[in-house]
Structures are given as C-alpha cells and as structure tokens.
N, C-alpha and C. Protein backbone atom coordinates (compact mmCIF):
# COMPACT_ATOMS: atom_id res chain seq x y z
N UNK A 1 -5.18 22.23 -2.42
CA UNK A 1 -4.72 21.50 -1.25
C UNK A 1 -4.71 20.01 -1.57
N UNK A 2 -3.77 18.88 -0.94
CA UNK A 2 -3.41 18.06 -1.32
C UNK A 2 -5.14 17.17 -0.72
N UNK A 3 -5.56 18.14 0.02
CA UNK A 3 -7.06 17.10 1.29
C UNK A 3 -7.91 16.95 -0.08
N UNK A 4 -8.31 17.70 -0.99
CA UNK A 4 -9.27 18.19 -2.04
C UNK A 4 -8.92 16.89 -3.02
N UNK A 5 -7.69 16.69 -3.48
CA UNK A 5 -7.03 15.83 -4.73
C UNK A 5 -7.74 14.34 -4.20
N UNK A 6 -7.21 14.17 -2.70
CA UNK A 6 -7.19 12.67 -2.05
C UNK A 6 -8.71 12.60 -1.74
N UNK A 7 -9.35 13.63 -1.10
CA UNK A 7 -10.95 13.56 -0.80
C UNK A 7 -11.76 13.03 -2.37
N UNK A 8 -11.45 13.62 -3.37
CA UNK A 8 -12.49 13.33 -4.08
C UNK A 8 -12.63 12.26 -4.51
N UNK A 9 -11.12 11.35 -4.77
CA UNK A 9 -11.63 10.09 -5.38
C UNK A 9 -11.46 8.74 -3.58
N UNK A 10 -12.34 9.54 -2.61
CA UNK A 10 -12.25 8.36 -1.69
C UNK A 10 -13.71 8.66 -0.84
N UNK A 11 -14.19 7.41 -0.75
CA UNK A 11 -15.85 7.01 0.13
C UNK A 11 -15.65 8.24 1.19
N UNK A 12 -17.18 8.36 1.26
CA UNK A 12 -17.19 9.40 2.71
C UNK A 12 -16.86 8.24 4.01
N UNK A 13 -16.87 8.69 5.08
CA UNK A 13 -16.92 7.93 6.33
C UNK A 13 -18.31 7.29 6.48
N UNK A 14 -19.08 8.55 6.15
CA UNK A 14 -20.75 7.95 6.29
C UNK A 14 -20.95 6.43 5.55
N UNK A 15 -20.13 6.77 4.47
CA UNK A 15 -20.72 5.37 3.64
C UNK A 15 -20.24 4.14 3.94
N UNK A 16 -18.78 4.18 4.72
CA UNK A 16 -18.18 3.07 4.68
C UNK A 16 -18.59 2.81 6.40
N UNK A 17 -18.91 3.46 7.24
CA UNK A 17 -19.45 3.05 8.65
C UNK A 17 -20.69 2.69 8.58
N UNK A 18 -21.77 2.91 7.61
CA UNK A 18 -22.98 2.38 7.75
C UNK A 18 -22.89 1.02 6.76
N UNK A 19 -21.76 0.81 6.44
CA UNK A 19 -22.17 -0.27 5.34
C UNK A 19 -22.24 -1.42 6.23
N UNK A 20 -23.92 -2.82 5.89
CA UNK A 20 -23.95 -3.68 6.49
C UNK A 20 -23.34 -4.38 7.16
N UNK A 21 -21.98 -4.83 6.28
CA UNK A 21 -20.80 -5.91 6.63
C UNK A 21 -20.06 -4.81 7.35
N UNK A 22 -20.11 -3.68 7.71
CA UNK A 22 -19.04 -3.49 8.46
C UNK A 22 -19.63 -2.65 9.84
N UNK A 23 -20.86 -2.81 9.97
CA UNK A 23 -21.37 -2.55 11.61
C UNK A 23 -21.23 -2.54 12.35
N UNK A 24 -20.43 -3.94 12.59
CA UNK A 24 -19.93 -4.58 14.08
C UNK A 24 -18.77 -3.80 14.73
N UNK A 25 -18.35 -3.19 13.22
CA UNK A 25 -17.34 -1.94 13.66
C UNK A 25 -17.31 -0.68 13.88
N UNK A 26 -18.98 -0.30 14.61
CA UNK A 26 -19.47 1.38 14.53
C UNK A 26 -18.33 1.53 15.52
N UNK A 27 -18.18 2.03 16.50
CA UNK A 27 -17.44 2.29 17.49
C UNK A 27 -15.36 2.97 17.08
N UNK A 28 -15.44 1.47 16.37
CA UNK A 28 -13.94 1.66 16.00
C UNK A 28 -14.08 2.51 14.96
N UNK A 29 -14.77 2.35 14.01
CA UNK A 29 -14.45 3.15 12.49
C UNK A 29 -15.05 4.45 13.00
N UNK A 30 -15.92 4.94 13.68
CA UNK A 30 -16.01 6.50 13.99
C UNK A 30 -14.82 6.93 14.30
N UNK A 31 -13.81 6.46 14.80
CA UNK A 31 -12.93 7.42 15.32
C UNK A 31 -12.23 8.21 13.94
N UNK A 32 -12.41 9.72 14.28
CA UNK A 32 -12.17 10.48 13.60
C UNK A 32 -10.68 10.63 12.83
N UNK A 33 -9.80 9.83 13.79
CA UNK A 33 -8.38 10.28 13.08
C UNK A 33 -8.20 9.31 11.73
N UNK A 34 -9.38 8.48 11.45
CA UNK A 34 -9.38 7.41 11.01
C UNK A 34 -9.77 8.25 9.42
N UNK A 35 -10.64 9.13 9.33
CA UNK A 35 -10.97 9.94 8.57
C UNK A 35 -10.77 11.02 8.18
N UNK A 36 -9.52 11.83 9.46
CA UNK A 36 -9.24 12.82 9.05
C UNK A 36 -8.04 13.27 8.07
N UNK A 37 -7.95 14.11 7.38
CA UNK A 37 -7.04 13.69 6.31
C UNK A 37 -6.18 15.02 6.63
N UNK A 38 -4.46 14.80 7.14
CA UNK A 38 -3.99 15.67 7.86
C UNK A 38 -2.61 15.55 7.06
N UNK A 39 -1.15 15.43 7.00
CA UNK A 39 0.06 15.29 6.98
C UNK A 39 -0.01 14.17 7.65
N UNK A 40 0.23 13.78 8.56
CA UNK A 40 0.90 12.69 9.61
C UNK A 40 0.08 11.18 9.11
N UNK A 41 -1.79 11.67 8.86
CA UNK A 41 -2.18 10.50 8.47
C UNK A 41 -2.06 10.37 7.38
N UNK A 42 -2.39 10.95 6.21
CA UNK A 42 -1.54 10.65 4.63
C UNK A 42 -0.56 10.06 4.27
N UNK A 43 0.28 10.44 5.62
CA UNK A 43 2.06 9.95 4.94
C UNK A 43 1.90 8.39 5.98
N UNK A 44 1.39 8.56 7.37
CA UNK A 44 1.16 7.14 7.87
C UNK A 44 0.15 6.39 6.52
N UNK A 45 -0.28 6.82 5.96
CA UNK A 45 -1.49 5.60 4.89
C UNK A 45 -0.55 5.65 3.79
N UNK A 46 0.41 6.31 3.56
CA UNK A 46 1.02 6.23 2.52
C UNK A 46 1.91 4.81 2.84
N UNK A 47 2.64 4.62 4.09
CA UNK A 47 3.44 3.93 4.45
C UNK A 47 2.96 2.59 4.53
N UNK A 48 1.62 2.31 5.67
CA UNK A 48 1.06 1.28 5.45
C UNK A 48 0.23 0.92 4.32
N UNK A 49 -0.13 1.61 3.35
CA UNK A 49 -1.07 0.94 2.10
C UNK A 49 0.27 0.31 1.10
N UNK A 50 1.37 0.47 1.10
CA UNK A 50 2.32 0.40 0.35
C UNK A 50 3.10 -0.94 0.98
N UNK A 51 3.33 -0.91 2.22
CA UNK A 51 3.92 -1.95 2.78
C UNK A 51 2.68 -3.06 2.30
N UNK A 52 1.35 -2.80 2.94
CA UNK A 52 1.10 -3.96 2.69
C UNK A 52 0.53 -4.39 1.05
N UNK A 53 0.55 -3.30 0.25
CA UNK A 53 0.69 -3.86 -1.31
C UNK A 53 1.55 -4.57 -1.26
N UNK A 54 2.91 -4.96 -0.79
CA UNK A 54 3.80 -5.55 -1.51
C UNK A 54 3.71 -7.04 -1.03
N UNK A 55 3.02 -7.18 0.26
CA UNK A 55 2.98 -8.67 0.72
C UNK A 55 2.60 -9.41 -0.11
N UNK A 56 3.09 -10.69 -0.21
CA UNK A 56 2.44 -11.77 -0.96
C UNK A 56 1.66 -12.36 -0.57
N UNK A 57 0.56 -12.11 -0.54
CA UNK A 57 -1.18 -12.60 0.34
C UNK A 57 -2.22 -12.27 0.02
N UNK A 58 -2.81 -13.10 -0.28
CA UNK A 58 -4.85 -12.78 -0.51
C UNK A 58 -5.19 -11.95 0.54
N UNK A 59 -6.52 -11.22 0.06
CA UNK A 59 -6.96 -10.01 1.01
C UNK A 59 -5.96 -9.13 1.86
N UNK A 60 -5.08 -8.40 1.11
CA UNK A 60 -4.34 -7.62 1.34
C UNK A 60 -4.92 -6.28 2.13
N UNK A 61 -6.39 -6.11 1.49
CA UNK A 61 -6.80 -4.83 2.14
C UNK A 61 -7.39 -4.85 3.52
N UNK A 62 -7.42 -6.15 3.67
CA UNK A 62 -7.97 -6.74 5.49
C UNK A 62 -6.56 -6.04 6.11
N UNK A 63 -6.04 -6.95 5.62
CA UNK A 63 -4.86 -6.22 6.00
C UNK A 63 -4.40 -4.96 6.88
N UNK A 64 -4.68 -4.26 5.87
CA UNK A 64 -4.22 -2.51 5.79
C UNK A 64 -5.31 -1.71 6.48
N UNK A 65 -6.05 -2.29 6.38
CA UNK A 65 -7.29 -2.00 7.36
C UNK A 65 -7.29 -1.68 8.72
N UNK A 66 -7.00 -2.94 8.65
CA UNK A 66 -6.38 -3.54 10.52
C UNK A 66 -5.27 -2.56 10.83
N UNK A 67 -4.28 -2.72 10.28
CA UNK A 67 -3.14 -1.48 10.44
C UNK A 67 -3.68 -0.39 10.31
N UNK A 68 -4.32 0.38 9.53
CA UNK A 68 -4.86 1.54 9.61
C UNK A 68 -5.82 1.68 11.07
N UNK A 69 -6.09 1.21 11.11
CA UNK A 69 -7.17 0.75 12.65
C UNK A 69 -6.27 1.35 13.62
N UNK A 70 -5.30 0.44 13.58
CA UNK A 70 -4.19 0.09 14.51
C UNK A 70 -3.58 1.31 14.97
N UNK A 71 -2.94 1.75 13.86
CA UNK A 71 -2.23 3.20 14.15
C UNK A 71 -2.76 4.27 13.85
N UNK A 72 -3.93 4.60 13.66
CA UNK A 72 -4.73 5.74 13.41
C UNK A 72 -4.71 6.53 12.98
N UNK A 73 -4.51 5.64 10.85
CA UNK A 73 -4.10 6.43 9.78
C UNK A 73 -5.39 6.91 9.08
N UNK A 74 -5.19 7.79 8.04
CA UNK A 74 -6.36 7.52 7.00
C UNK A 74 -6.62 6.32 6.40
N UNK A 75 -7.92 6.03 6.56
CA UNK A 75 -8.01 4.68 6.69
C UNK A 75 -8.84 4.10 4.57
N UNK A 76 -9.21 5.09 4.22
CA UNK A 76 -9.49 5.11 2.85
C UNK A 76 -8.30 4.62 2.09
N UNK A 77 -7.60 5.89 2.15
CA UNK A 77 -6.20 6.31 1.21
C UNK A 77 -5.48 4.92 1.74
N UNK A 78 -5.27 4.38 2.95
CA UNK A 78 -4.76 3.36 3.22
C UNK A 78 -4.93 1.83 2.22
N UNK A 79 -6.28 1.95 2.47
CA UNK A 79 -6.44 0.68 2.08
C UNK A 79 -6.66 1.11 0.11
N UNK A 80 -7.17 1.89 -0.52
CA UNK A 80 -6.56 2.33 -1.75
C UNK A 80 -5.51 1.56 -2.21
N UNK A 81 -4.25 2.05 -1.41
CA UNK A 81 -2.93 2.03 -1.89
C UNK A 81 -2.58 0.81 -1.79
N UNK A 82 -3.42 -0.29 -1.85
CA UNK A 82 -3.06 -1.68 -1.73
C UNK A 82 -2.90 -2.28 -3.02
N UNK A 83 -4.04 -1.29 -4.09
CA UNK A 83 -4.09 -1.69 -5.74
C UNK A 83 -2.55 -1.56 -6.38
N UNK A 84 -1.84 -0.46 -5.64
CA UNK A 84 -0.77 -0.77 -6.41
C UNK A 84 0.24 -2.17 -7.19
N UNK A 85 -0.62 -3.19 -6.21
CA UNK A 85 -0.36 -4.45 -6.69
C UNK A 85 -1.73 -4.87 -7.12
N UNK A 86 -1.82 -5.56 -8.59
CA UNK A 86 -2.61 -6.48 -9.19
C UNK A 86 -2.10 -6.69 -10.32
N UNK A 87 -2.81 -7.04 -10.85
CA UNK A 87 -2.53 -8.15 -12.15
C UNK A 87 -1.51 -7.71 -12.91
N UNK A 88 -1.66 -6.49 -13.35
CA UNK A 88 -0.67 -5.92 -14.57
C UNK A 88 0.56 -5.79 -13.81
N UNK A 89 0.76 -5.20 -12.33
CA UNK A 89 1.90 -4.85 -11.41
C UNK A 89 2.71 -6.40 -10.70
N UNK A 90 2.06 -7.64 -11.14
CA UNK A 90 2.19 -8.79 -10.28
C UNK A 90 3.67 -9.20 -10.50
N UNK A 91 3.61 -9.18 -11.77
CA UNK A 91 4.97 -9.69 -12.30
C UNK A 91 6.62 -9.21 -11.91
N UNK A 92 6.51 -7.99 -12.45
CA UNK A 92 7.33 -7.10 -11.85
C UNK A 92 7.58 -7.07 -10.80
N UNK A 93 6.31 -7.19 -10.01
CA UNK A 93 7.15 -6.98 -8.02
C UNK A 93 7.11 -7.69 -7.99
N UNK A 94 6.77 -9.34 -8.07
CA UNK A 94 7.04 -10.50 -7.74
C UNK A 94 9.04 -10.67 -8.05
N UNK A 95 9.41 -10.12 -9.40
CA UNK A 95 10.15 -10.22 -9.95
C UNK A 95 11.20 -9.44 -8.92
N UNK A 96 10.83 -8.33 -8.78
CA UNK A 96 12.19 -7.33 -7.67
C UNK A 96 11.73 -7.87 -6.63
N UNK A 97 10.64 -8.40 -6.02
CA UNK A 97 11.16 -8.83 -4.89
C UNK A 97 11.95 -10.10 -4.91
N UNK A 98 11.96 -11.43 -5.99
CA UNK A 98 12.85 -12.15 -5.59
C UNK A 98 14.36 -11.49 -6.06
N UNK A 99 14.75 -10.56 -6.45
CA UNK A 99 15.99 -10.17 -7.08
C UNK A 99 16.82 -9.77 -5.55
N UNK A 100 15.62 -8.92 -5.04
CA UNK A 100 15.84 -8.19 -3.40
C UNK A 100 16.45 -9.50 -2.53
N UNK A 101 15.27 -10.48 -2.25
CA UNK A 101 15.96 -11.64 -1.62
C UNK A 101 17.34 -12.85 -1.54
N UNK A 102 17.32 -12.64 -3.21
CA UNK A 102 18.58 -13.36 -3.75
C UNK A 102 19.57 -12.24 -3.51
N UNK A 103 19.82 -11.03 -3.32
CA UNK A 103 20.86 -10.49 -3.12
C UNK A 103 21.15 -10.77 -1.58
N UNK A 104 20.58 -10.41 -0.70
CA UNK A 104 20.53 -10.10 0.54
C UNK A 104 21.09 -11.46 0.85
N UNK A 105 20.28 -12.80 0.55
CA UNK A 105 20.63 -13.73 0.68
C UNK A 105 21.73 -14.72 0.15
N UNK A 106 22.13 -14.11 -0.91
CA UNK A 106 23.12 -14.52 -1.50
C UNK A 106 23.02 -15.84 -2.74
N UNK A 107 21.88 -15.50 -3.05
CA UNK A 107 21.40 -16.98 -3.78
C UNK A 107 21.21 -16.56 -5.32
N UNK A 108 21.48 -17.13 -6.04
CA UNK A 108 21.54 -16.82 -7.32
C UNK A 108 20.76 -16.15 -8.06
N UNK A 109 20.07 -15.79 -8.67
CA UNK A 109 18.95 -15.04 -9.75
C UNK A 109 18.39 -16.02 -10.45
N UNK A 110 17.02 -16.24 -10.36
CA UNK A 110 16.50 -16.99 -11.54
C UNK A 110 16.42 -16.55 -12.83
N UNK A 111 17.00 -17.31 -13.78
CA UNK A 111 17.17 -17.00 -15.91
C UNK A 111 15.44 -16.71 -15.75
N UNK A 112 15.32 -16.60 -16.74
CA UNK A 112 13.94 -16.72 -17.56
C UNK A 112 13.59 -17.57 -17.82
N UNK A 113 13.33 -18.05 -18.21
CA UNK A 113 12.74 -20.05 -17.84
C UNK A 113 12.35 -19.94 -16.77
N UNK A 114 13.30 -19.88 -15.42
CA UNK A 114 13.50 -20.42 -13.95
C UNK A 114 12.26 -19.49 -13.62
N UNK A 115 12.30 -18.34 -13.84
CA UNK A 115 11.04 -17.44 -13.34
C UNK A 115 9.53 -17.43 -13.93
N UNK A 116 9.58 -18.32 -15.08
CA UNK A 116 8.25 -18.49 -15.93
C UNK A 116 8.04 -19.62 -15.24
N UNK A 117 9.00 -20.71 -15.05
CA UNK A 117 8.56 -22.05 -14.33
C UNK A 117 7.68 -21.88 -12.89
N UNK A 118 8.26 -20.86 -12.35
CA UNK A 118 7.87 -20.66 -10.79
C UNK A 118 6.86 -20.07 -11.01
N UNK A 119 6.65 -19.12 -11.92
CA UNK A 119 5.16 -18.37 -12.10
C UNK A 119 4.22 -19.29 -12.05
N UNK A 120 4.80 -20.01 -12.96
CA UNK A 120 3.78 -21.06 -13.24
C UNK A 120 3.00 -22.29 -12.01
N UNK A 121 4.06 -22.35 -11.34
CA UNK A 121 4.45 -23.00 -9.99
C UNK A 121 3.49 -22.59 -9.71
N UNK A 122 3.44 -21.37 -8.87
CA UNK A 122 2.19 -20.44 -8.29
C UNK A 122 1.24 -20.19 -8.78
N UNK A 123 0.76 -20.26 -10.06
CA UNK A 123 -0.42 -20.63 -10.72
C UNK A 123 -1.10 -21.50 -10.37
N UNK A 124 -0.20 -22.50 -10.28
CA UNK A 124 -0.80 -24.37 -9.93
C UNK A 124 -1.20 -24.20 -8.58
N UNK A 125 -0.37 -23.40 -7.73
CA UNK A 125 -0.83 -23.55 -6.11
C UNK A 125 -2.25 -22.70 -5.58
N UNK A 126 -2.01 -21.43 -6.49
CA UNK A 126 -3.07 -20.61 -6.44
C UNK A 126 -3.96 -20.95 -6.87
N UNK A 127 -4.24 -21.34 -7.73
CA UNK A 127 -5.48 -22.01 -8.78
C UNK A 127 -6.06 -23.30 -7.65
N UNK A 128 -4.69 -23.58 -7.09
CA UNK A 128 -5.45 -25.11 -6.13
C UNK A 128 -6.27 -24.74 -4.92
N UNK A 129 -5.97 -23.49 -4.58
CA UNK A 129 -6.57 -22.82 -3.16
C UNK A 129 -8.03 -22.97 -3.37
N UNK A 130 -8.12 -21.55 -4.74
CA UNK A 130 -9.38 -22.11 -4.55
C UNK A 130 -10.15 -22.71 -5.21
N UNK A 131 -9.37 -24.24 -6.24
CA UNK A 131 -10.33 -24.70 -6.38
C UNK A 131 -10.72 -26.28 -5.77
N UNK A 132 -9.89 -26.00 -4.72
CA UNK A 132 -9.65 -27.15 -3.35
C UNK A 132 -8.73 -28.23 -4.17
N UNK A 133 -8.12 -28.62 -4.78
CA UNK A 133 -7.05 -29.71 -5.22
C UNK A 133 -5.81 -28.68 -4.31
N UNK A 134 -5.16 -30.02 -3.30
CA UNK A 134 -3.98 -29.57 -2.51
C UNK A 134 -2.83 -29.69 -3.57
N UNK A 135 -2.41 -29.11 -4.69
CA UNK A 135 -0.99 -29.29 -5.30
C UNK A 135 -0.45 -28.25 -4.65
N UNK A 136 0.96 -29.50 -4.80
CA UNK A 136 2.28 -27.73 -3.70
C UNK A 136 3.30 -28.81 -5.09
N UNK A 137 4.13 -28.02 -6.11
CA UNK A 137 5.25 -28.52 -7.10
C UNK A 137 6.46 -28.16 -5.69
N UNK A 138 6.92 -29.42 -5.93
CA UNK A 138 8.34 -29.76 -4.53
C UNK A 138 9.12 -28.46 -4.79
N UNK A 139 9.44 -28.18 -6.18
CA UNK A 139 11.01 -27.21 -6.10
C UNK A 139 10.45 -25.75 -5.69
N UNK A 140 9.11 -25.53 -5.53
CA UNK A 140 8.52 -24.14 -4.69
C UNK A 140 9.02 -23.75 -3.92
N UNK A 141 9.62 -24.52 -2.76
CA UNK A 141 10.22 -23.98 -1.48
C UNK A 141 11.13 -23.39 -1.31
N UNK A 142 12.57 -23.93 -2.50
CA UNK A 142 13.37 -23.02 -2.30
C UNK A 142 13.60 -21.59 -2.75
N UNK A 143 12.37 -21.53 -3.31
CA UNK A 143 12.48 -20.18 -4.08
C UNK A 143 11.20 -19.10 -2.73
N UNK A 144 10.86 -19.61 -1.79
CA UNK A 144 9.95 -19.08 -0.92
C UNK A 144 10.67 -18.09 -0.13
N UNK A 145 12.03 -18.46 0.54
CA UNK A 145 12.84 -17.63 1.28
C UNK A 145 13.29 -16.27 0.57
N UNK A 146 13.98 -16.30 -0.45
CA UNK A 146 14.45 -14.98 -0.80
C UNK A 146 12.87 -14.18 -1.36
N UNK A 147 11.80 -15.00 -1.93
CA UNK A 147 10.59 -14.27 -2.33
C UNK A 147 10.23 -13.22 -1.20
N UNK A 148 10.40 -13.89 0.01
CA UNK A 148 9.30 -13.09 1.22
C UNK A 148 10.19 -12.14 1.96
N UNK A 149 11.61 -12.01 1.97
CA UNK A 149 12.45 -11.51 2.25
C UNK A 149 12.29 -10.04 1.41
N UNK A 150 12.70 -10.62 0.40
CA UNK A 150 12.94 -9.76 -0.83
C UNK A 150 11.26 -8.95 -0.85
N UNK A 151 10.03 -9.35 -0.54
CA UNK A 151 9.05 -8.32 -0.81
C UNK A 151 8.77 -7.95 0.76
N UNK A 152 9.01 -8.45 1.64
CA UNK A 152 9.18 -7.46 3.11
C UNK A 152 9.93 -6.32 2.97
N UNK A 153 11.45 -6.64 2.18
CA UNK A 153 12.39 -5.09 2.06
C UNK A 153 11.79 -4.41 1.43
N UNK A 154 11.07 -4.70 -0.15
CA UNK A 154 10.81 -4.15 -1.26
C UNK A 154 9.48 -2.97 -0.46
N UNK A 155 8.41 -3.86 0.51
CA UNK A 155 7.20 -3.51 1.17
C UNK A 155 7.82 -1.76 2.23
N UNK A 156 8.81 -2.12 2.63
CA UNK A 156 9.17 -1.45 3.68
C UNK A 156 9.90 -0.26 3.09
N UNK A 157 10.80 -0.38 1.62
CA UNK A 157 11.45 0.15 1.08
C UNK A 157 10.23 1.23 0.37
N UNK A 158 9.43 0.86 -0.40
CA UNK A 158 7.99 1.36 -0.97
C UNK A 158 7.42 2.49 -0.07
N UNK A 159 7.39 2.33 1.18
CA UNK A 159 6.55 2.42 2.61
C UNK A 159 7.11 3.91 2.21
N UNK A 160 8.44 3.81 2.61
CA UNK A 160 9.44 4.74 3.49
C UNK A 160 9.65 5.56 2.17
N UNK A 161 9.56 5.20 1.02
CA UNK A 161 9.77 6.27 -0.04
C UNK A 161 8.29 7.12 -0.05
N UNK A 162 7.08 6.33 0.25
CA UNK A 162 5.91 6.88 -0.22
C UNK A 162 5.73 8.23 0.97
N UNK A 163 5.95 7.50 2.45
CA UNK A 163 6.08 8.40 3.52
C UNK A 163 6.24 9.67 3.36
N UNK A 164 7.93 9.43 2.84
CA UNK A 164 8.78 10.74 2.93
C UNK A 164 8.26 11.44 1.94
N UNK A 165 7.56 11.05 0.44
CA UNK A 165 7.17 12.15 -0.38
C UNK A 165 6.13 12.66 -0.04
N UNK A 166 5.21 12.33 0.63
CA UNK A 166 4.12 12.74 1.17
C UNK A 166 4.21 13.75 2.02
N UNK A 167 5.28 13.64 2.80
CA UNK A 167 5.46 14.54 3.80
C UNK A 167 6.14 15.93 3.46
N UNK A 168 7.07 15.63 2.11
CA UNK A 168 7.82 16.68 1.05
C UNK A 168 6.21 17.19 0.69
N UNK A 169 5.34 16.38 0.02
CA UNK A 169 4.82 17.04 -0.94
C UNK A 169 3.55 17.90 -0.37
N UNK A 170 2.90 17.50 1.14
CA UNK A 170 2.19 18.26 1.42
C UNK A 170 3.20 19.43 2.56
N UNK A 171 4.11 19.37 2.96
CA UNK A 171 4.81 21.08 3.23
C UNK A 171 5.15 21.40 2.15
N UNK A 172 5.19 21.31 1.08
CA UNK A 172 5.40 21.91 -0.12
C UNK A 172 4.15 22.96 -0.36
N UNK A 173 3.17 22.16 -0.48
CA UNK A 173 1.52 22.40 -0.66
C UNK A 173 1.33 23.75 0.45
N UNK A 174 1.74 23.72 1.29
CA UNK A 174 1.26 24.19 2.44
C UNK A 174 2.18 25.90 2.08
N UNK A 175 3.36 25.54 2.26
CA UNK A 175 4.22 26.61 2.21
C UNK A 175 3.67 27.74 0.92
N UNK A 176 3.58 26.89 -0.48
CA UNK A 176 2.99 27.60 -1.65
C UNK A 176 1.76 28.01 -0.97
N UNK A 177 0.58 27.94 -0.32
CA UNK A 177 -0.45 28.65 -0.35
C UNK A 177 -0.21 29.74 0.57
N UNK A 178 0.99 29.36 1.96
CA UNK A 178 0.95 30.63 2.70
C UNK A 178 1.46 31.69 1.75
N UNK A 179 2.53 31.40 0.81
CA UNK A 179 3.44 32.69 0.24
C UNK A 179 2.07 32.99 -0.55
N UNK A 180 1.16 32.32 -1.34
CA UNK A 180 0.06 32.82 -2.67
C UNK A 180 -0.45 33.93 -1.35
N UNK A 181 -0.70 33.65 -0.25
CA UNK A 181 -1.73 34.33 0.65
C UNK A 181 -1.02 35.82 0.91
N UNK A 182 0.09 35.65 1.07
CA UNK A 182 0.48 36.88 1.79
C UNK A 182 0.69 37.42 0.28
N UNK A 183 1.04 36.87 -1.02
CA UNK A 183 1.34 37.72 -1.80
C UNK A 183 -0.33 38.61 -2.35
N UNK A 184 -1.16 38.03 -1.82
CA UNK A 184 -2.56 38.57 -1.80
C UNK A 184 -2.81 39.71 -0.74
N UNK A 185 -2.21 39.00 0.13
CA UNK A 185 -2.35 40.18 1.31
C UNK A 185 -1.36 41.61 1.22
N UNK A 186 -0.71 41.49 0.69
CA UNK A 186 0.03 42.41 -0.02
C UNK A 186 -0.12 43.27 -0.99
N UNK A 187 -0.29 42.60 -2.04
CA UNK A 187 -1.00 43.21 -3.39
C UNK A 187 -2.41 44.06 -3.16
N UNK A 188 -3.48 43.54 -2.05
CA UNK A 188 -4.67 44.82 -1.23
C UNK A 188 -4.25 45.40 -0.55
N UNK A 189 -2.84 45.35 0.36
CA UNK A 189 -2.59 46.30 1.00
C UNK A 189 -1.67 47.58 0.03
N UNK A 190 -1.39 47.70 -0.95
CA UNK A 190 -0.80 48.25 -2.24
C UNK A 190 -1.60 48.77 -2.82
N UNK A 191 -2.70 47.72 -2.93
CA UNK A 191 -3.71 48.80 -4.09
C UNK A 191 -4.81 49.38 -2.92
C-alpha cells in the first residue's frame, strides 16, 4: 500500500505535536486529517509541498505548513516535498522558471553570462540578508518579474502534475490489491 511506502520514511504525529517549539500548536496539529494518510490528503500534500517548493523564499516549509494546516492535508508528506528544491535543484528551477516568465511575458531569455551574472546578483543579495550589509545590484529588478511569474506557473504546474499522479497512482494501488484479493478468494474457493 502506497500508506506503508509514505509512513515509513515520515515522523509520527506523537513526535512532531509534543515537540517543544511546536506546543503552542497542540490543538491545531491534533487534528487528525492532518495525519491521516488517505488519497485526497496525499495528492492535496502532493500539490501543496510542490507548489510551495518552487517559491522563491526562505523558510519554505513555514510555508507549507500553514497550507497544510489550512486545508487539511498530510501535513508530514507536505512539508517533505518542499526539499525538492535545494542546492543541487536551485539552478535548474531558478533557470525554468525564468524561461516560464520570459515566455509568458514576452521578454527575451537570458545567454549564459546574463544568467551566471544574475546568479551571482542573488548571491550578493542573499549573502547580504544575512549578513546584514543592505546590497540590492540595480539591474536585479528587471529580471524579478518574469522570475516570480515564471516559478508561480512552474509551482502550480509541479502541484497539478504531482496531484494527478498521486491520485493515478494510489487507485492504481488500490484496484491491484482488490483483484490480488479476490484472485485469493478464488483460488480457496477452488481448492
């Protein structure tokens, strides 16, 4: 069963409702749909852990959290699916999402140079966050619009693919064990 695959590599409820820093939230995090691991919430955590991987923002999993909260997904598998973005994945979706924005928007494609420069750009800004020096490099901005565009579609596009396989792949799951069952129930009623 697909509950068995996703259960084993995710915290019990026990562990993540008693944990210190997150107390203030006994009430909300008991609620069970939050933990129960069904079709509807899988493919809802599939949707939101994926959308919000793709945002461009620190603490992404606050995030997905909150949404998982919100709509009363699995709230593990949710916030999980936020790793799909880090370090090794940064480039690349940074990369389709500005490709996404420049189409939609109609704005050119950055060469190679243009996209190492801006990396770099965001290095300087990121690096300044936290190490408190305010640098913002001026030509950042115009490349901000098709970025956030382009990883909202990319976020939403991600969402809606992860959804729908989830939802393929556990009636899939489901259907194979009724036919294994009856072909059991069959095979003792034979012998």
């Amino acid at each position: 069963m697909p509950k068995r695959l996703i259960r084993r590599y995710l915290p019990t409820p026990e562990r993540i409702i008693h944990h210190p820093a997150l107390r203030f939230m006994g009430k909300r995090l008991a609620d069970p749909s939050l933990w129960h691991l069904h079709r509807r919430s899988a493919a809802g955590a599939m949707f939101w852990g994926l959308w919000t991987a793709m945002m461009p923002m620190p603490f992404q999993m606050l995030l997905a959290a909150t949404l998982a909260i919100f709509f009363r997904v699995n709230l593990p598998l949710t916030i999980v699916l936020t790793w799909v973005s880090n370090p090794l994945t940064a480039i690349p979706l940074i990369w389709v999402a500005y490709w996404l924005g420049s189409l939609f928007l109609g704005v050119p494609m950055l060469s190679g140079g243009e996209l190492r420069q801006v990396l770099d750009d965001l290095t300087i800004v990121i690096g300044g966050w936290f190490g408190g020096a305010h640098t913002t490099p001026t030509d950042l901005g115009r490349y901000v619009e098709p970025f956030l565009l382009g990883a909202m579609t990319l976020g939403f596009l991600c969402g809606i693919v992860g959804y729908v396989l989830m939802r393929v792949y556990w009636r899939w799951h489901v259907v194979k064990a009724w036919r294994r069952r009856l072909e059991r129930r069959q095979a003792q009623a034979a012998g």
